[in-house]
C-alpha atoms as a PDB file:
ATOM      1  CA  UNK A   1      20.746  -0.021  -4.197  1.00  0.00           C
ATOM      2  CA  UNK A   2      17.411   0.661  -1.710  1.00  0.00           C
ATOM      3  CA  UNK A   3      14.162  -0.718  -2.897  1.00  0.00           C
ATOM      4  CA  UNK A   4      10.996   0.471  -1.294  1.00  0.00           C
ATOM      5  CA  UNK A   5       7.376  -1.110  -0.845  1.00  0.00           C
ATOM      6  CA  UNK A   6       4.694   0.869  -0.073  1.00  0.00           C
ATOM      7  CA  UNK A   7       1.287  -1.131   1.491  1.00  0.00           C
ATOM      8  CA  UNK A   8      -2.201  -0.244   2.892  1.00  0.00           C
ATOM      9  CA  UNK A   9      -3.723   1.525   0.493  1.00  0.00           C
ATOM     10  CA  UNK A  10      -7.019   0.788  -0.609  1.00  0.00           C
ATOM     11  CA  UNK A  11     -10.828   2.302  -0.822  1.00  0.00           C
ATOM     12  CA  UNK A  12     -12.895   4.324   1.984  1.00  0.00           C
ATOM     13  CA  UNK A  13     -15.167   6.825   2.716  1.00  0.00           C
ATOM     14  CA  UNK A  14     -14.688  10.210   4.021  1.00  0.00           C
ATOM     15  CA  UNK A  15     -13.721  10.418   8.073  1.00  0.00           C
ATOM     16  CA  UNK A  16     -12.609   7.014   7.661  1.00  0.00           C
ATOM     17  CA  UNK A  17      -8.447   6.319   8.495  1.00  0.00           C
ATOM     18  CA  UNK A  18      -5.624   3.975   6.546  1.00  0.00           C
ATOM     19  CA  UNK A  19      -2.069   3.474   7.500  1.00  0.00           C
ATOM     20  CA  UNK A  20       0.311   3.119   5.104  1.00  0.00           C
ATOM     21  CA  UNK A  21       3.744   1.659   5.066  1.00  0.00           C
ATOM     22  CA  UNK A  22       6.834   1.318   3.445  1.00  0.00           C
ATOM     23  CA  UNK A  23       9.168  -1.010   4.228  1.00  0.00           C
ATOM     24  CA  UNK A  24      12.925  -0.339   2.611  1.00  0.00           C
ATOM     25  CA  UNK A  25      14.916  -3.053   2.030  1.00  0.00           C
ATOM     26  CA  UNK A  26      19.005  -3.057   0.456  1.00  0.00           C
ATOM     27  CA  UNK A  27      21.999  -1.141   0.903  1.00  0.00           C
ATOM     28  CA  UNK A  28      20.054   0.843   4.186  1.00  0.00           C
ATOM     29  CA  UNK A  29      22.979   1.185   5.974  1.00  0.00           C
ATOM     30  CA  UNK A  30      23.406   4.651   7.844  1.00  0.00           C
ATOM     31  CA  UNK A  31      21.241   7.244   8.454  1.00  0.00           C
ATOM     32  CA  UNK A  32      18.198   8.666   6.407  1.00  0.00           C
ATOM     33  CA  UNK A  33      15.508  10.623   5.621  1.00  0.00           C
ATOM     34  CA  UNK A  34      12.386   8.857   5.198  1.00  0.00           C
ATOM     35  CA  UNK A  35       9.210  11.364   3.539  1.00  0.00           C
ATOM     36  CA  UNK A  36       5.511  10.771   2.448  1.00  0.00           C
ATOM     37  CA  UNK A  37       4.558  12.075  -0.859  1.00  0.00           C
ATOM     38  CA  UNK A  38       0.967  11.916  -3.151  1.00  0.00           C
ATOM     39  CA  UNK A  39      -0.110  12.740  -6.710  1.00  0.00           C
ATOM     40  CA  UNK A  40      -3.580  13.284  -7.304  1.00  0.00           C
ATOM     41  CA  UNK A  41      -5.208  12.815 -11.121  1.00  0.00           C
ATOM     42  CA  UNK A  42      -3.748  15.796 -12.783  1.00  0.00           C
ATOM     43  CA  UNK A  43      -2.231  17.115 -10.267  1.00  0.00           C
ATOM     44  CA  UNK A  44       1.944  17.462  -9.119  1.00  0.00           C
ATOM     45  CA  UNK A  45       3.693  15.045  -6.786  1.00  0.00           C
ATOM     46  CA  UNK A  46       3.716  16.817  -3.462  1.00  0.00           C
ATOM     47  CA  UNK A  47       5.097  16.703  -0.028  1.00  0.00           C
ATOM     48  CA  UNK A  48       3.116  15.264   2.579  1.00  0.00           C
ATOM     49  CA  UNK A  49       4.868  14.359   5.487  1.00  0.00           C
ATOM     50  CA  UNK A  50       8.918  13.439   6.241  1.00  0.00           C
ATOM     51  CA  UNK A  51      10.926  12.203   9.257  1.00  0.00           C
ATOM     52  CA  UNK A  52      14.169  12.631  10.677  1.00  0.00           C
ATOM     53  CA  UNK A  53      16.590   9.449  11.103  1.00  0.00           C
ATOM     54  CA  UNK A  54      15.891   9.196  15.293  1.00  0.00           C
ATOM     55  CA  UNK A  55      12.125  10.430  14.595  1.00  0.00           C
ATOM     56  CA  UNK A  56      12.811  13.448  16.569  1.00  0.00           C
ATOM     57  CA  UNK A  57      12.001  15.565  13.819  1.00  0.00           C
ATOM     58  CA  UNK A  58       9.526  15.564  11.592  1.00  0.00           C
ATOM     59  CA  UNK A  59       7.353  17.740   9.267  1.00  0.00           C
ATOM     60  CA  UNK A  60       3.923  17.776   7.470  1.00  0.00           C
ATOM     61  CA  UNK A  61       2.003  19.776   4.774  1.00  0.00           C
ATOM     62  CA  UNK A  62      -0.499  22.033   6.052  1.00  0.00           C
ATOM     63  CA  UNK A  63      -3.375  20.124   4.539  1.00  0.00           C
ATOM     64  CA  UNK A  64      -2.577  16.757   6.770  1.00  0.00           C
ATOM     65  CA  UNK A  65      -1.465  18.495   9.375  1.00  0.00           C
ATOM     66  CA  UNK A  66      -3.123  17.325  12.416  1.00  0.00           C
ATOM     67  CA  UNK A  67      -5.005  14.166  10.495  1.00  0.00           C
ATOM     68  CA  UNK A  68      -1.997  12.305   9.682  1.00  0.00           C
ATOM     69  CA  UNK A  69       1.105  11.147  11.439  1.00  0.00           C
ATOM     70  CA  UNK A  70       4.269   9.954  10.205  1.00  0.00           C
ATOM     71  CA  UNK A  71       6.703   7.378  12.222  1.00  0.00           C
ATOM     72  CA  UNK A  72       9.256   5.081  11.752  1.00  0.00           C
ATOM     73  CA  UNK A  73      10.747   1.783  12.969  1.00  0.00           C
ATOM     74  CA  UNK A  74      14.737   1.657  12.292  1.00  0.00           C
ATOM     75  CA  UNK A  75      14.850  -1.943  13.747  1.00  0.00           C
ATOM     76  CA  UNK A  76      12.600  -2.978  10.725  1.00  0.00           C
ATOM     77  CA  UNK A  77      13.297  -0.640   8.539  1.00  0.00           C
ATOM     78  CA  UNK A  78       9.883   0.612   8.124  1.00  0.00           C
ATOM     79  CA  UNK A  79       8.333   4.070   8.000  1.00  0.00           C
ATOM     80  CA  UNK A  80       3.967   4.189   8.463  1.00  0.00           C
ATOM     81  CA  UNK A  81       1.693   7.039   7.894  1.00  0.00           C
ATOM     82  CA  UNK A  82      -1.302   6.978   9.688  1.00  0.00           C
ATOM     83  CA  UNK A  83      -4.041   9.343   8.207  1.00  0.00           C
ATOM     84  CA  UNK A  84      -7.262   9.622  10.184  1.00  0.00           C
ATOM     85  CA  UNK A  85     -10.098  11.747   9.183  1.00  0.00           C
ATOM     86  CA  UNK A  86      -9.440  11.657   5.447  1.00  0.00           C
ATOM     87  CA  UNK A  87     -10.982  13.648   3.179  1.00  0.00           C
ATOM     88  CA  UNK A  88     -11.812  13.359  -0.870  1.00  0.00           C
ATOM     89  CA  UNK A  89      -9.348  15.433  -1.611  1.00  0.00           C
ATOM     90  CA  UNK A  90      -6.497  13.036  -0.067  1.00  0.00           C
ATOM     91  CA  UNK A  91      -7.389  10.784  -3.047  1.00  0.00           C
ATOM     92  CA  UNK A  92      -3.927   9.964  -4.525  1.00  0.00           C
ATOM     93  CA  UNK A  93      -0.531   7.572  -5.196  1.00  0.00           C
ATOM     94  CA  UNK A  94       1.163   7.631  -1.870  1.00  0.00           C
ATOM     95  CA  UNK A  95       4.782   7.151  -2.467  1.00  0.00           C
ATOM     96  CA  UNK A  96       7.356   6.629   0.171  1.00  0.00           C
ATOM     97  CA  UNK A  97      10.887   7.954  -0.546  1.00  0.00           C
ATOM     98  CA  UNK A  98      14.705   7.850   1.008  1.00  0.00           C
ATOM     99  CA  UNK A  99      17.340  10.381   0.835  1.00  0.00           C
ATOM    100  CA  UNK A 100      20.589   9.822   3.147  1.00  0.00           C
ATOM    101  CA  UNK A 101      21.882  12.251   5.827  1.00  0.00           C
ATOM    102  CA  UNK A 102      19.893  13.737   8.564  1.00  0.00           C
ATOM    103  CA  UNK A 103      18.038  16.495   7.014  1.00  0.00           C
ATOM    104  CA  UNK A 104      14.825  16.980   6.303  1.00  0.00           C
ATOM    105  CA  UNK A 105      13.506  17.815   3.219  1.00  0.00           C
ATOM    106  CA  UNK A 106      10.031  18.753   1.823  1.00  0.00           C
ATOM    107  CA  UNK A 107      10.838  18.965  -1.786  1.00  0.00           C
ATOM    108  CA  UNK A 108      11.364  16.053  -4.273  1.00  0.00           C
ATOM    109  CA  UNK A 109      15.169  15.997  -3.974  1.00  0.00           C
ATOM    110  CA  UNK A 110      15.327  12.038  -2.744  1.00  0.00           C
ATOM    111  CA  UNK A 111      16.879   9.283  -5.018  1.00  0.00           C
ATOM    112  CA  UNK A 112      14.726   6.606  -3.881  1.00  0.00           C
ATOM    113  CA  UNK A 113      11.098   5.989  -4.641  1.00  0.00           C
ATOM    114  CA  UNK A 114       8.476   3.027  -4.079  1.00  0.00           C
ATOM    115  CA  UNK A 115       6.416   2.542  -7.066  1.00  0.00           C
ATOM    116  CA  UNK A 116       3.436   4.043  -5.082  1.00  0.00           C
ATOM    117  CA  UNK A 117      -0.261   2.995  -3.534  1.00  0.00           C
ATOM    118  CA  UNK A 118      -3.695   3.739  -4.316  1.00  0.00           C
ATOM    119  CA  UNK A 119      -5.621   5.781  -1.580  1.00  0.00           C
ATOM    120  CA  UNK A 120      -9.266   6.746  -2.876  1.00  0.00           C
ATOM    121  CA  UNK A 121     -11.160   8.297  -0.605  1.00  0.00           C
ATOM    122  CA  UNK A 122     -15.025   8.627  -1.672  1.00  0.00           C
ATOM    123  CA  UNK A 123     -17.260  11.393  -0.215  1.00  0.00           C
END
């Protein structure tokens, strides 16, 4: 089983930046996938940002796309997002998610999930 934590969430105003993390933690043996995702309030779960196994590759949603940055540390088993220059409309759960191989994907199709942070972002 793979358990993820997601941390850094928290409250700030608009231009402001946060970096979350996720740190993954059991059976996290191989190669994988690691993604970003957010819901908003009444809103669908949607892609934000993934990142291939060596960090060669990655990909973003065109509304983060050039504010936030997605990386990874294999050693620790971490993956961050850095979003700068946030906006009220990035206010959402940030979850983290795993799926195993080395392709990327932007839709919902990974098993694993954190249980999520809070990023409010107030105009």
């Amino acid at each position: 089983q793979v358990r993820l934590v997601e941390s850094g969430g928290g409250l700030v105003q608009a231009g402001d930046s946060l970096r979350l993390s996720c740190a993954a933690s059991g059976r996290t043996f191989g190669h994988y996938v690691m993604g970003w995702f957010r819901r908003a309030p009444g809103k669908e779960r949607e892609f934000v940002a993934a990142i291939s196994w060596s960090g060669g590759t990655r990909s973003y949603a065109d509304s983060v796309k050039a504010r936030f940055t997605i990386s990874r540390d294999n050693a620790r088993n971490t993956v961050n997002l850095q979003m700068n220059s946030l906006k009220p409309e990035d206010t959402a759960v940030y979850y983290c998610a795993l799926r195993w191989g080395t392709t990327l994907s932007t839709t919902d199709d990974y098993p694993y999930w954190g249980q999520g942070t809070q990023v409010t972002v107030s105009s």
